[in-house]
PDB file of N, CA and C in Angstrom:
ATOM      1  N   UNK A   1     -86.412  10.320  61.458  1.00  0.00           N
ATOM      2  CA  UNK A   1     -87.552  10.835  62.173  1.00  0.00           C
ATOM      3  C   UNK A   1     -87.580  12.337  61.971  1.00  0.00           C
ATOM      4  N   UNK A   2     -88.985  13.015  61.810  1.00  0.00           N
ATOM      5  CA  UNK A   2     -88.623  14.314  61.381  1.00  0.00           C
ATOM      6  C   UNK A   2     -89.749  14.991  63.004  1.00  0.00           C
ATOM      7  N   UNK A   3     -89.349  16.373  63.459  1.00  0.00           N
ATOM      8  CA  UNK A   3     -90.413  16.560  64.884  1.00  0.00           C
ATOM      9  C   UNK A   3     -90.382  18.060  64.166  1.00  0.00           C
ATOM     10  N   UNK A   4     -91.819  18.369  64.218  1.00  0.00           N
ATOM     11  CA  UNK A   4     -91.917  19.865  64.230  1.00  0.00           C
ATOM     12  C   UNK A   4     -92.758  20.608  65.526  1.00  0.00           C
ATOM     13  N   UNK A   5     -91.474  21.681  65.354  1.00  0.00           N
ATOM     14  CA  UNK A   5     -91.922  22.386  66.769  1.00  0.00           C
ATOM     15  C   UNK A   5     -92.594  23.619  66.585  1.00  0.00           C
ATOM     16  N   UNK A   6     -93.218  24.283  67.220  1.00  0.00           N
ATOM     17  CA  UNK A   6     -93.747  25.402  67.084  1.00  0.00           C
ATOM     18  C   UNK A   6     -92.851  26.423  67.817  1.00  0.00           C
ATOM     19  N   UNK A   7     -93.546  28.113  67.618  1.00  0.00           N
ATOM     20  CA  UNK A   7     -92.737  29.019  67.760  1.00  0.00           C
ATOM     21  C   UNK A   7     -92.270  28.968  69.329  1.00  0.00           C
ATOM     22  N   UNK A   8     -92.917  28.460  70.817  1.00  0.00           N
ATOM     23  CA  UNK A   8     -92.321  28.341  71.516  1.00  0.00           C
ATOM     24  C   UNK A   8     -91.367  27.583  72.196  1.00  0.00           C
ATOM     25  N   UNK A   9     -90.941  26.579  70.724  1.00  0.00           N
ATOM     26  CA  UNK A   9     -90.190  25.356  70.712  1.00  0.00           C
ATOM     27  C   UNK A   9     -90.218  24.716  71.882  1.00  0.00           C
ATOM     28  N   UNK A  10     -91.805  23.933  71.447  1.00  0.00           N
ATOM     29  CA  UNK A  10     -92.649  22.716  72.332  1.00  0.00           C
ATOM     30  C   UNK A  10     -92.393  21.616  70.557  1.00  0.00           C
ATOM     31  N   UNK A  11     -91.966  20.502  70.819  1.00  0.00           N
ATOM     32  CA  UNK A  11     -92.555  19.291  70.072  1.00  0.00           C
ATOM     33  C   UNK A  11     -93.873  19.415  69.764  1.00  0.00           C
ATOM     34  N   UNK A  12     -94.576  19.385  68.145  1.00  0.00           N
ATOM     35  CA  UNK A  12     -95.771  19.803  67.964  1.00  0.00           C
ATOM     36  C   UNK A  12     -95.994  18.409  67.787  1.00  0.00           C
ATOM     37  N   UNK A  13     -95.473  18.074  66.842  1.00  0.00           N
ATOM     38  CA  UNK A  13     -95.792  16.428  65.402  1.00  0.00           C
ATOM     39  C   UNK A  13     -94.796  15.853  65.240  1.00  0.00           C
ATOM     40  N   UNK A  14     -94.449  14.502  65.802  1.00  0.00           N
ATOM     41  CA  UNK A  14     -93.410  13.705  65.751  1.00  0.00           C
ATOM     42  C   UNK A  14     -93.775  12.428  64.863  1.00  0.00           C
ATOM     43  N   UNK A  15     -92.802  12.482  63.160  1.00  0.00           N
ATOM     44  CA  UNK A  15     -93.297  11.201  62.425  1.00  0.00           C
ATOM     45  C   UNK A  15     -92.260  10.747  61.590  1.00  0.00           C
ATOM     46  N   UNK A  16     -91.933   9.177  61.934  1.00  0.00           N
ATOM     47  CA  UNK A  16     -90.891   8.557  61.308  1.00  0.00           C
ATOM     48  C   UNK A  16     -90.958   8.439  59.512  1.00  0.00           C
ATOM     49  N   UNK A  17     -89.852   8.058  59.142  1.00  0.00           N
ATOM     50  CA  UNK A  17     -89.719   8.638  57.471  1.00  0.00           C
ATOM     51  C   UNK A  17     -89.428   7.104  56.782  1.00  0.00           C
ATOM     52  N   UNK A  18     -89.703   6.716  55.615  1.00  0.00           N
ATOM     53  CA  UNK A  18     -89.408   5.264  55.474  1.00  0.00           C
ATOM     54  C   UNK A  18     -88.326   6.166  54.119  1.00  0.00           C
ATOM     55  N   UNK A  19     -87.326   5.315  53.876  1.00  0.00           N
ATOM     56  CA  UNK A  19     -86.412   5.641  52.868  1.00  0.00           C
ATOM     57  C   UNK A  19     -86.445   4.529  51.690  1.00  0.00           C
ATOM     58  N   UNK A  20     -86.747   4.740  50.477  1.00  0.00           N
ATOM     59  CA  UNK A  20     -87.020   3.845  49.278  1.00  0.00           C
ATOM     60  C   UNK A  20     -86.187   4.527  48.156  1.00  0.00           C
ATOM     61  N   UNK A  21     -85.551   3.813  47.391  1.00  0.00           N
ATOM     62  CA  UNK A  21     -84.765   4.441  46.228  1.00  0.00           C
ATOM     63  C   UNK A  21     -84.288   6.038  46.228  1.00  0.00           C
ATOM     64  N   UNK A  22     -83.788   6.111  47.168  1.00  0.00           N
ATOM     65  CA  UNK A  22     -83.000   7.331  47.630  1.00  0.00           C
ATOM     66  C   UNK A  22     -83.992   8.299  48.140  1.00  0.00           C
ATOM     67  N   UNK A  23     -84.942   8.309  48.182  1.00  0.00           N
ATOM     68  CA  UNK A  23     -86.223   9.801  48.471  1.00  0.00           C
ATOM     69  C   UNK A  23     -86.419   8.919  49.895  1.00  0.00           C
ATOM     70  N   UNK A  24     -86.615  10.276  50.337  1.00  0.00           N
ATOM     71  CA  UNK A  24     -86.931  10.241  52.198  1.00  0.00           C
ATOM     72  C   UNK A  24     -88.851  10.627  52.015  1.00  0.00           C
ATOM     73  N   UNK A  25     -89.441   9.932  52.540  1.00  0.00           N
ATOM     74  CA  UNK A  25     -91.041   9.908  52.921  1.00  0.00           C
ATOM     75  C   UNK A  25     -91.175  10.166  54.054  1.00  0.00           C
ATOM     76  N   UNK A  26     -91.710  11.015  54.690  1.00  0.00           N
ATOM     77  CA  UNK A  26     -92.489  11.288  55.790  1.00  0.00           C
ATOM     78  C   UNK A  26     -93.611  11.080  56.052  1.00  0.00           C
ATOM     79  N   UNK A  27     -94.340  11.179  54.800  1.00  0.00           N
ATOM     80  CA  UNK A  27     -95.793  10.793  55.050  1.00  0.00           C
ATOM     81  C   UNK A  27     -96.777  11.964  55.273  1.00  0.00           C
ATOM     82  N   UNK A  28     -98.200  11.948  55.397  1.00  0.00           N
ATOM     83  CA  UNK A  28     -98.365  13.299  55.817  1.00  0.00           C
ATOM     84  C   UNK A  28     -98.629  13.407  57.211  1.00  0.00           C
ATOM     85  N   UNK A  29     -97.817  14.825  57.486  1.00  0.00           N
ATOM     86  CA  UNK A  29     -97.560  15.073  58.801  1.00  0.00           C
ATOM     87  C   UNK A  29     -98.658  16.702  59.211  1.00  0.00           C
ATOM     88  N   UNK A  30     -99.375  15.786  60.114  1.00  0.00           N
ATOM     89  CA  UNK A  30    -100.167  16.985  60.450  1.00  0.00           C
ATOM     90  C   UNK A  30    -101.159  17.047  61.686  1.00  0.00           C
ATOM     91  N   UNK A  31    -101.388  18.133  62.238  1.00  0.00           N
ATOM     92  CA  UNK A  31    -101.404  18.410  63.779  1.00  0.00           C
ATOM     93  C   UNK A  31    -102.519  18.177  63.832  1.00  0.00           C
ATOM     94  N   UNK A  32    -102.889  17.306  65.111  1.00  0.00           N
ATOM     95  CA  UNK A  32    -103.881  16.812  65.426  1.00  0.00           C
ATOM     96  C   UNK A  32    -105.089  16.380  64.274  1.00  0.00           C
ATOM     97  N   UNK A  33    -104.816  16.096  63.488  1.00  0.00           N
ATOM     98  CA  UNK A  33    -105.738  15.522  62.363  1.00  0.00           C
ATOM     99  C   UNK A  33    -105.975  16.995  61.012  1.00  0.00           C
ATOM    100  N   UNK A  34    -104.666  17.727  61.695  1.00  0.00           N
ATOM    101  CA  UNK A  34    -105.396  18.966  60.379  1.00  0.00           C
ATOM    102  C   UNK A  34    -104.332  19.433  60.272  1.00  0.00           C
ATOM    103  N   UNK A  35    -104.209  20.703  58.931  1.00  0.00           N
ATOM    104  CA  UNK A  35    -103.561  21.195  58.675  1.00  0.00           C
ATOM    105  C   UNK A  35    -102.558  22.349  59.640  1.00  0.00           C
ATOM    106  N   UNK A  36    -101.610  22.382  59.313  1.00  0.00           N
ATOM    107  CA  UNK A  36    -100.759  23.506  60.552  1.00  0.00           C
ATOM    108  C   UNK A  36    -101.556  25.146  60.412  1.00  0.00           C
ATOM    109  N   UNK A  37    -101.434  25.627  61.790  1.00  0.00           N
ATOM    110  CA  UNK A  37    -102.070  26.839  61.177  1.00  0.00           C
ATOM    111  C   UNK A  37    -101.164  28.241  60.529  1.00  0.00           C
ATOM    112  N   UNK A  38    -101.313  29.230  60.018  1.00  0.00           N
ATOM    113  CA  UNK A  38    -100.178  29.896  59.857  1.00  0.00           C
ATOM    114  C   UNK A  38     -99.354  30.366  60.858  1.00  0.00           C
ATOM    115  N   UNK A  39     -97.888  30.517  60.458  1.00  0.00           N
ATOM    116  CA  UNK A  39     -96.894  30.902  61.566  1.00  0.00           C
ATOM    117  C   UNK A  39     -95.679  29.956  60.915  1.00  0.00           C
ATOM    118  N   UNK A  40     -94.602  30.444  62.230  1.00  0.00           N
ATOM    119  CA  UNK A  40     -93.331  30.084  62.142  1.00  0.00           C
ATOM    120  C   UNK A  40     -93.162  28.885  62.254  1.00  0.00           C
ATOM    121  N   UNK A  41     -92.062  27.771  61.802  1.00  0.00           N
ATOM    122  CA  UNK A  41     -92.040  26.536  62.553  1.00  0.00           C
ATOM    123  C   UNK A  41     -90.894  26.012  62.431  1.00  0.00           C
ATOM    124  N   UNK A  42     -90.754  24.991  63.109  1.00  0.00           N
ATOM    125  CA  UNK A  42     -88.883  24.695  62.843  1.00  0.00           C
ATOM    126  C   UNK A  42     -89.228  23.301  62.784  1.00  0.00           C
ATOM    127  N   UNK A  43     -88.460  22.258  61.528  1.00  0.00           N
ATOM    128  CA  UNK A  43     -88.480  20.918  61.127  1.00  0.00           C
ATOM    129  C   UNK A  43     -87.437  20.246  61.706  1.00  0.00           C
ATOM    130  N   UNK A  44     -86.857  19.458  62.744  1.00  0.00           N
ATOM    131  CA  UNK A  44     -85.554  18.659  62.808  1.00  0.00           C
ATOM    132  C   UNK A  44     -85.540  17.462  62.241  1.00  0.00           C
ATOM    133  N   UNK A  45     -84.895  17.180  61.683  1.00  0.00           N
ATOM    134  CA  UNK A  45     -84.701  15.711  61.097  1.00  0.00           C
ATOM    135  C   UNK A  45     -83.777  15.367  61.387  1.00  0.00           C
ATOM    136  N   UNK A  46     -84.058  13.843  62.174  1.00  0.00           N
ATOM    137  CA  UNK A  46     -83.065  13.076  63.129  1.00  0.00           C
ATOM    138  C   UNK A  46     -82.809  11.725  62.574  1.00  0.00           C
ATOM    139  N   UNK A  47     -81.506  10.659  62.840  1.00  0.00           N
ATOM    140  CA  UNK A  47     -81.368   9.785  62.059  1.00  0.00           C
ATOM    141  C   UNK A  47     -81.388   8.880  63.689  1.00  0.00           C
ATOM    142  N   UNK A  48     -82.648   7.990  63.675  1.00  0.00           N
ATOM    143  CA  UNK A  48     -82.442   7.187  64.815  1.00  0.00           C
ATOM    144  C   UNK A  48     -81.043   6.226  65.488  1.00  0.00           C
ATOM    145  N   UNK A  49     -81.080   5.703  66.137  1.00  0.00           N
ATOM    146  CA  UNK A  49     -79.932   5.011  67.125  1.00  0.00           C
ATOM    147  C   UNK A  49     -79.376   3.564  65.915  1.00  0.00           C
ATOM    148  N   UNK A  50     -78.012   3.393  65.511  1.00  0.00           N
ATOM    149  CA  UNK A  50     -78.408   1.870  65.014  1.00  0.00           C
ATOM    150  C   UNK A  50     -78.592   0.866  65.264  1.00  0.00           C
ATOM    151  N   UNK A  51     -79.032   0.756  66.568  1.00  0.00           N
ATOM    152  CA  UNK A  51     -80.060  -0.505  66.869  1.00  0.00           C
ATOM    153  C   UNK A  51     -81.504  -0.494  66.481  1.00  0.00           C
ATOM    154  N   UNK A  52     -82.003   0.752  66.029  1.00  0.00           N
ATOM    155  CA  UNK A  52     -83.223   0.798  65.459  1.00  0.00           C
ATOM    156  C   UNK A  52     -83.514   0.748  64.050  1.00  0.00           C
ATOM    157  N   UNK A  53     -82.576   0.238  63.449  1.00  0.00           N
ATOM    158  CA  UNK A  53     -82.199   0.283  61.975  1.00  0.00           C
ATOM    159  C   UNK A  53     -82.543  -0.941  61.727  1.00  0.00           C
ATOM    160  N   UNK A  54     -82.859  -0.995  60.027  1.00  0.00           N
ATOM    161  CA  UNK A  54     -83.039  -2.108  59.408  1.00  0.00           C
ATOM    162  C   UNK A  54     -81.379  -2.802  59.604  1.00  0.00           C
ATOM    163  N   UNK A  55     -81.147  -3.705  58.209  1.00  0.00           N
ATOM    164  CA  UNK A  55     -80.665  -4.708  58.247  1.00  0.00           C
ATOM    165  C   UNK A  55     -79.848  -4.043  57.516  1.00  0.00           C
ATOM    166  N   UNK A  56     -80.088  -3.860  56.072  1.00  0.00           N
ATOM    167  CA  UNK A  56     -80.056  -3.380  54.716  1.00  0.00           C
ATOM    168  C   UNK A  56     -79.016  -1.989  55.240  1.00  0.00           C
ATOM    169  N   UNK A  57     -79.819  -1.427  55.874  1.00  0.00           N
ATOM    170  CA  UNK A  57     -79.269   0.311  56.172  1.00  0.00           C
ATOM    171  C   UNK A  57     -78.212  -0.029  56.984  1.00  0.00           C
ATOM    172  N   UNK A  58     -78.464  -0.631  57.855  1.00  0.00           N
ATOM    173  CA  UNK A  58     -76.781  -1.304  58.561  1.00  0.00           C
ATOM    174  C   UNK A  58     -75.752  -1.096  57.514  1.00  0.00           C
ATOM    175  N   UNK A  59     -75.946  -2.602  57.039  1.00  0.00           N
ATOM    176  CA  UNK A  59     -75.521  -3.330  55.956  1.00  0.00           C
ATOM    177  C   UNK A  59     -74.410  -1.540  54.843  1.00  0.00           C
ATOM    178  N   UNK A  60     -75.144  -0.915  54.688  1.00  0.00           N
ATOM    179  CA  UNK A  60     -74.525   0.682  53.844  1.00  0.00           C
ATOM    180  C   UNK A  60     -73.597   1.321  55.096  1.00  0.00           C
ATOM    181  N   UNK A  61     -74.301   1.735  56.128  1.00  0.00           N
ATOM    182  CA  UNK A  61     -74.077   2.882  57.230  1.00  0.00           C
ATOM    183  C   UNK A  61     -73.336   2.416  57.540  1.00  0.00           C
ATOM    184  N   UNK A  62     -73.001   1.309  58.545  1.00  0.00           N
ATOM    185  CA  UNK A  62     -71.514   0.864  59.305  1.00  0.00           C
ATOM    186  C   UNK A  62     -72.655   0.616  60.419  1.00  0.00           C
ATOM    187  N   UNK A  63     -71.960  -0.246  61.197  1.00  0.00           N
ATOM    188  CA  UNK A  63     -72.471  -0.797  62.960  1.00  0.00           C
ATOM    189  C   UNK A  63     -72.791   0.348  63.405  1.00  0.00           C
ATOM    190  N   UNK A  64     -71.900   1.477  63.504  1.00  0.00           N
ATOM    191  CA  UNK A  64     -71.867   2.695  64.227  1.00  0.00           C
ATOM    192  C   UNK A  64     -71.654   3.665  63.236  1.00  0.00           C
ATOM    193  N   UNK A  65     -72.528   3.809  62.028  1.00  0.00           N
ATOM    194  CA  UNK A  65     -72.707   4.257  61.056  1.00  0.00           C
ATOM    195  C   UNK A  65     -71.330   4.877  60.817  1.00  0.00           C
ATOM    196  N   UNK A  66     -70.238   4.161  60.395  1.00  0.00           N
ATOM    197  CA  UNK A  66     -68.865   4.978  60.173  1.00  0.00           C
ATOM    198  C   UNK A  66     -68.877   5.178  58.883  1.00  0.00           C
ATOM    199  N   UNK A  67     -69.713   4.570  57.886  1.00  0.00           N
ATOM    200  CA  UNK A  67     -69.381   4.835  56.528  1.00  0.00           C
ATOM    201  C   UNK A  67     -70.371   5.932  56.210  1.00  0.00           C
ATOM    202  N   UNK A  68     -70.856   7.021  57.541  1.00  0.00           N
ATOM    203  CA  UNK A  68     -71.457   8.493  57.321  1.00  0.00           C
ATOM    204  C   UNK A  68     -70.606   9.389  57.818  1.00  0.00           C
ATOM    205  N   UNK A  69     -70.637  10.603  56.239  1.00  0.00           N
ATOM    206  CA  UNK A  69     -69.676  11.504  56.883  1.00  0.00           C
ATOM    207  C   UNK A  69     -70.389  12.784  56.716  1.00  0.00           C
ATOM    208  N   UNK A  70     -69.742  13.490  56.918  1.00  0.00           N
ATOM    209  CA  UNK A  70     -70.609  15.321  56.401  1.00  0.00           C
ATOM    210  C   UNK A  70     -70.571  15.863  57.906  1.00  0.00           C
ATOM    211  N   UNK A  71     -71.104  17.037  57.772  1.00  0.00           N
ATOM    212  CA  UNK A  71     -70.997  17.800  58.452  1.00  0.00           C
ATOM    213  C   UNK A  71     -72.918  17.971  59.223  1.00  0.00           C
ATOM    214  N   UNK A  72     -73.657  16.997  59.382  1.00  0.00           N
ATOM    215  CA  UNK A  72     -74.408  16.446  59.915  1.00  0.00           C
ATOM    216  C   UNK A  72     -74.423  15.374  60.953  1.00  0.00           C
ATOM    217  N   UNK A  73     -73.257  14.761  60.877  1.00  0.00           N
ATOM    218  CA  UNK A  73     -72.736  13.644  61.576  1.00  0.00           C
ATOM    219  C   UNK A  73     -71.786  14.111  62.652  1.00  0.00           C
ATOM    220  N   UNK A  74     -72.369  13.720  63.964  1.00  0.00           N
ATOM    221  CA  UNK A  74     -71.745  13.702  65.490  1.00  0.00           C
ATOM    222  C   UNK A  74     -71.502  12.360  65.613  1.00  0.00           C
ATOM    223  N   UNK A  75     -69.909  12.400  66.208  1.00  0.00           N
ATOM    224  CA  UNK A  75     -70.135  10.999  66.985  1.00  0.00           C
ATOM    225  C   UNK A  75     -69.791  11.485  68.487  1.00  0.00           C
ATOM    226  N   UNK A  76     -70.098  13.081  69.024  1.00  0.00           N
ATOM    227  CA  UNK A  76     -69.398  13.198  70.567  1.00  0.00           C
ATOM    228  C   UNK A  76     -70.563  12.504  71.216  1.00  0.00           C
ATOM    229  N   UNK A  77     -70.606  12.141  72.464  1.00  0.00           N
ATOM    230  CA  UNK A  77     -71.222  11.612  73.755  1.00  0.00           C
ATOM    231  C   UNK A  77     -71.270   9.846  73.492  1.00  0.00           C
ATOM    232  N   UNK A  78     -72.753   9.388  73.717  1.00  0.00           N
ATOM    233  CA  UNK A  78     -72.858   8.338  73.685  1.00  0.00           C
ATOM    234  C   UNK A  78     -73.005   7.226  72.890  1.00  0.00           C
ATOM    235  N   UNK A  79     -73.274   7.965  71.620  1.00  0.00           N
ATOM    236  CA  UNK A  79     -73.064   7.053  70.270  1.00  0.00           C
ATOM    237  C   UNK A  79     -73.687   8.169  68.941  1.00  0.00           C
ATOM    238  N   UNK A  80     -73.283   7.701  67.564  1.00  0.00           N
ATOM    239  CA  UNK A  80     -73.070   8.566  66.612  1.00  0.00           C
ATOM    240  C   UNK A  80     -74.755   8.930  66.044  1.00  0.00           C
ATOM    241  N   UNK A  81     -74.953  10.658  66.031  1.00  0.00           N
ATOM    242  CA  UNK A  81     -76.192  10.649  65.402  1.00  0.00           C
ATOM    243  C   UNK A  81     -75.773  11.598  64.176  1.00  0.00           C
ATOM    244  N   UNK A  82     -77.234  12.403  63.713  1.00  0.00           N
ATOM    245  CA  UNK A  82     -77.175  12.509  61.941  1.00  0.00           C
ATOM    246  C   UNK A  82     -78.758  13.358  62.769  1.00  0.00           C
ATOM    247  N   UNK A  83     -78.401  14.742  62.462  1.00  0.00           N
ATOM    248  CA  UNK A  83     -79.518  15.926  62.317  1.00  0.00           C
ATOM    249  C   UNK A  83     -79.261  16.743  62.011  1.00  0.00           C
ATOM    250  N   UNK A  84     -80.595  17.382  61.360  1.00  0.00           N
ATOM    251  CA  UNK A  84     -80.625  18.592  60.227  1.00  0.00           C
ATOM    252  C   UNK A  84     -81.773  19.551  60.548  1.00  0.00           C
ATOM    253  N   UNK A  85     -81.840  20.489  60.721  1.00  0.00           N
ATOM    254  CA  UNK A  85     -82.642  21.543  61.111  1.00  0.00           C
ATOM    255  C   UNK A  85     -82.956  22.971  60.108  1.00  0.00           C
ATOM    256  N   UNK A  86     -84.203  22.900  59.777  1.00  0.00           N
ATOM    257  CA  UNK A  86     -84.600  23.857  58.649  1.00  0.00           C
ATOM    258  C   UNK A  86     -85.812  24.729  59.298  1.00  0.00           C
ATOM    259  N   UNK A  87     -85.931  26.224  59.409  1.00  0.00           N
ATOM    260  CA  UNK A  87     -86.866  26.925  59.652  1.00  0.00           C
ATOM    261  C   UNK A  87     -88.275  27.200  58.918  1.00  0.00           C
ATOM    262  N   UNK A  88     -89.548  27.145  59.003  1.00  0.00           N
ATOM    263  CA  UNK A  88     -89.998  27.443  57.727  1.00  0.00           C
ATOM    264  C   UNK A  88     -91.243  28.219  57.906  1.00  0.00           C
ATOM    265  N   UNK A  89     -91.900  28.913  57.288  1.00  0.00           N
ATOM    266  CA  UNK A  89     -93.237  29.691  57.740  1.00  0.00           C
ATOM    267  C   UNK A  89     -94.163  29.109  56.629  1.00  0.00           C
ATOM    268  N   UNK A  90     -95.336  28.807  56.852  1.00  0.00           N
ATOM    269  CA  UNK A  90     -96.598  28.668  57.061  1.00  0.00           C
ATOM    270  C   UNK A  90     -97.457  29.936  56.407  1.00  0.00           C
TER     271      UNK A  90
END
């Protein structure tokens, strides 16, 4: 799932990503039916819960995605997530 926030880091555009032969799709993502306007913005990209997972992506990741490692990967609190955060201007 990728959410972009604006400069007073409010949630602007929240849109899930389908994954096909290794490339991540988002789709086009855009505010209220239009283009972003200029300015700052910040992208998070989040790896949902694995109960919200396919079969397949299980099937790679682990139950509790253990076969993900890097330095993107938390497993402190209540179960293991996967986010990445990039700044970008407009």
């Amino acid at each position: 799932m990728i959410t972009i926030y604006n400069i007073d880091d409010r949630p602007s555009v929240t849109n899930k990503a389908i994954v096909r032969n290794g490339r991540i799709d988002f789709g086009n993502i855009l505010k209220n039916g239009a283009d972003y306007p200029t300015g700052t913005y910040v992208a998070k990209v989040t790896l949902s819960s694995p109960y919200l997972q396919d079969n397949e992506f299980i099937k790679n990741a682990g139950q509790e995605y253990e076969n993900l490692t890097g330095e993107l990967v938390s497993r402190k609190g209540a179960g293991p997530t996967l986010s990445y955060t990039q700044e970008f201007t407009i």
